[in-house]
Protein backbone atom coordinates (compact mmCIF):
# COMPACT_ATOMS: atom_id res chain seq x y z
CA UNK A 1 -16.12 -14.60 204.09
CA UNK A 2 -16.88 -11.34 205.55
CA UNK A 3 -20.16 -11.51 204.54
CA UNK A 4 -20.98 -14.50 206.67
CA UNK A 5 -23.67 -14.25 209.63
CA UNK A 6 -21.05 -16.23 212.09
CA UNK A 7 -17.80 -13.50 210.82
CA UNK A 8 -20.42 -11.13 211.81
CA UNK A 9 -21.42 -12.83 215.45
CA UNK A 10 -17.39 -13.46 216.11
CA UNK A 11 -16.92 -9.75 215.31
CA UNK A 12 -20.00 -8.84 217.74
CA UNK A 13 -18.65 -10.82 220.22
CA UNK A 14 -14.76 -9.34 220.34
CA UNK A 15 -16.52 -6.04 220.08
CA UNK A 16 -19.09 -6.15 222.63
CA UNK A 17 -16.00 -7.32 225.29
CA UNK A 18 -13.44 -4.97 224.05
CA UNK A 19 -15.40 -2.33 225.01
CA UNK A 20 -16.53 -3.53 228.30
CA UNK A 21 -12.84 -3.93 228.99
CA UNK A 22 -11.47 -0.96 228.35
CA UNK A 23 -14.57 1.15 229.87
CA UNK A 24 -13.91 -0.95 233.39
CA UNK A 25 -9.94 -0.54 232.53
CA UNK A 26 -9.63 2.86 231.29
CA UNK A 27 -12.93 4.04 233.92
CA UNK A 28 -11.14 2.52 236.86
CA UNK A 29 -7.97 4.48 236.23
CA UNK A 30 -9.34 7.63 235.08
CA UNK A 31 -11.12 7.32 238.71
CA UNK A 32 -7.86 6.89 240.25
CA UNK A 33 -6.58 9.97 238.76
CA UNK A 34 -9.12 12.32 239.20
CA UNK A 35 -9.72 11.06 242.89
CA UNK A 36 -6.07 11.91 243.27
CA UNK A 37 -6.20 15.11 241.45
CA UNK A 38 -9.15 16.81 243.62
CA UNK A 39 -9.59 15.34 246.38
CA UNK A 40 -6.68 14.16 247.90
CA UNK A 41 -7.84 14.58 251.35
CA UNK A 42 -9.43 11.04 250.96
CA UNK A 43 -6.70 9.59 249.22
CA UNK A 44 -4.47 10.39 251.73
CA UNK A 45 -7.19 8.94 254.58
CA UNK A 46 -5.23 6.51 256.72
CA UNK A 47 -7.12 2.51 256.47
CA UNK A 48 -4.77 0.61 258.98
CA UNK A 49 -1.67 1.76 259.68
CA UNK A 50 0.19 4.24 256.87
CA UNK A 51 -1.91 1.78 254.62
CA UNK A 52 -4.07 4.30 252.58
CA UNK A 53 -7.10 4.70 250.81
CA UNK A 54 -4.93 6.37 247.99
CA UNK A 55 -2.29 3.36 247.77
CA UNK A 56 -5.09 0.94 248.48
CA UNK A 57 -6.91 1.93 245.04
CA UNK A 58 -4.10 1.86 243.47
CA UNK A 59 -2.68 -1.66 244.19
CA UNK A 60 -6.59 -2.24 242.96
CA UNK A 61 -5.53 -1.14 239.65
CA UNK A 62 -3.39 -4.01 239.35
CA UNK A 63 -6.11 -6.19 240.66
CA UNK A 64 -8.46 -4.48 237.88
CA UNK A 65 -6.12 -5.63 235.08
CA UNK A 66 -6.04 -8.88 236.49
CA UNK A 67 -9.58 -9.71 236.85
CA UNK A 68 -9.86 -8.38 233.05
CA UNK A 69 -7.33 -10.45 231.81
CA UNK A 70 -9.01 -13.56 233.00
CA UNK A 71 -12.18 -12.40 231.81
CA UNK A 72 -10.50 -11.73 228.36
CA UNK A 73 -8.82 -15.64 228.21
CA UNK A 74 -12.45 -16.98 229.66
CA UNK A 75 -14.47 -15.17 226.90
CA UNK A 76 -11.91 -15.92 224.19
CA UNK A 77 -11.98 -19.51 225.42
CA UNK A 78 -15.89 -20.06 225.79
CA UNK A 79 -17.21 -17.64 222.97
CA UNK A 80 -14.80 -16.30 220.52
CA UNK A 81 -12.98 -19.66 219.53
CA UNK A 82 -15.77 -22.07 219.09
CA UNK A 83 -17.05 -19.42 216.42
CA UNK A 84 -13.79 -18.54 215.02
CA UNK A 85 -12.96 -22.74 214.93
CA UNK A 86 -16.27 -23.41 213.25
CA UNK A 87 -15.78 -20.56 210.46
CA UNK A 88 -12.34 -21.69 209.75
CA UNK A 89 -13.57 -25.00 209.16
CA UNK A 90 -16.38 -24.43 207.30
CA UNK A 91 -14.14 -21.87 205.24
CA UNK A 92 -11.87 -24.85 205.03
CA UNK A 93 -14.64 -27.46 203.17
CA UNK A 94 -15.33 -24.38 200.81
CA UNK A 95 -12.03 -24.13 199.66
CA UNK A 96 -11.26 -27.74 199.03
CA UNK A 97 -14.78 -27.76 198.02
CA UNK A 98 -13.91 -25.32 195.16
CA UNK A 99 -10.20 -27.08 194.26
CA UNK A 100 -12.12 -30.44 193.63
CA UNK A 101 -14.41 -28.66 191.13
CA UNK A 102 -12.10 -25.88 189.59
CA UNK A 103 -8.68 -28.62 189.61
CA UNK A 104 -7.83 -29.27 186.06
CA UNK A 105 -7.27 -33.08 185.03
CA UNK A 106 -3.82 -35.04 186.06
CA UNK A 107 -0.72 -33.74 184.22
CA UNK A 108 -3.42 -31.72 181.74
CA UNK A 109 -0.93 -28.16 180.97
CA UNK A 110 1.17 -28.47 183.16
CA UNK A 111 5.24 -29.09 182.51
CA UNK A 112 7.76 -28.62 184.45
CA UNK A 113 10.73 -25.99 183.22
CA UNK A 114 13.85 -25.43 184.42
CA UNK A 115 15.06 -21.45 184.94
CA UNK A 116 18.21 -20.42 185.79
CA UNK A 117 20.83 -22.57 187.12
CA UNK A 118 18.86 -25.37 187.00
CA UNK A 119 16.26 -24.93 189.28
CA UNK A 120 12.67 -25.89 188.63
CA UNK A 121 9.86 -23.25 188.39
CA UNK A 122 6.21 -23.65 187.42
């Protein structure tokens, strides 16, 4: 299965977004931080009020992992599970595919025994 051009494309696909995410995620905090870290002059610049530019970025954090979130369930939803659906059926017809042909005949070698206190086992 792992050899199949659409296992391949799903793979691609959770790949390609995973990384966007955690660039945007992981880029957006380090940001925070090192804005914090050396200049805190302008993280400590008043907006409205004792609202600052400091706490404003990082409520936007939470607003970050939101918007990526959503992005995650959309992608997942639109891209990722049609692909993953259509390998899992087509895996699916290949497997009962391969029981019809490889199935011996009715009843042919196979008898039922019974093991230890009495129950059955193949």
């Amino acid at each position: 299965m792992s050899d199949h051009p659409e296992f391949h494309s799903l793979r691609r696909a959770q790949r390609r977004f995973g990384i966007r995410a955690t660039v945007l995620s992981v880029g957006g905090f380090l940001l925070y931080v090192l804005l914090s870290s050396f200049v805190p002059a302008v993280m400590n610049e008043p907006l409205f009020g004792r609202l600052t530019v400091g706490l404003t970025l990082g409520l936007g954090q939470f607003v970050i992992m939101g918007v990526t979130a959503w992005c995650y369930v959309r992608h997942m939803r639109t891209r990722v599970d049609p692909l993953a659906r259509g390998l899992k059926s087509r895996l699916h017809e290949t497997e009962s595919r391969r029981a019809r042909t490889t199935a011996p005949p009715q009843g042919a070698g196979q008898s039922l025994r019974h093991g230890a206190r009495g129950f059955r086992t193949w």
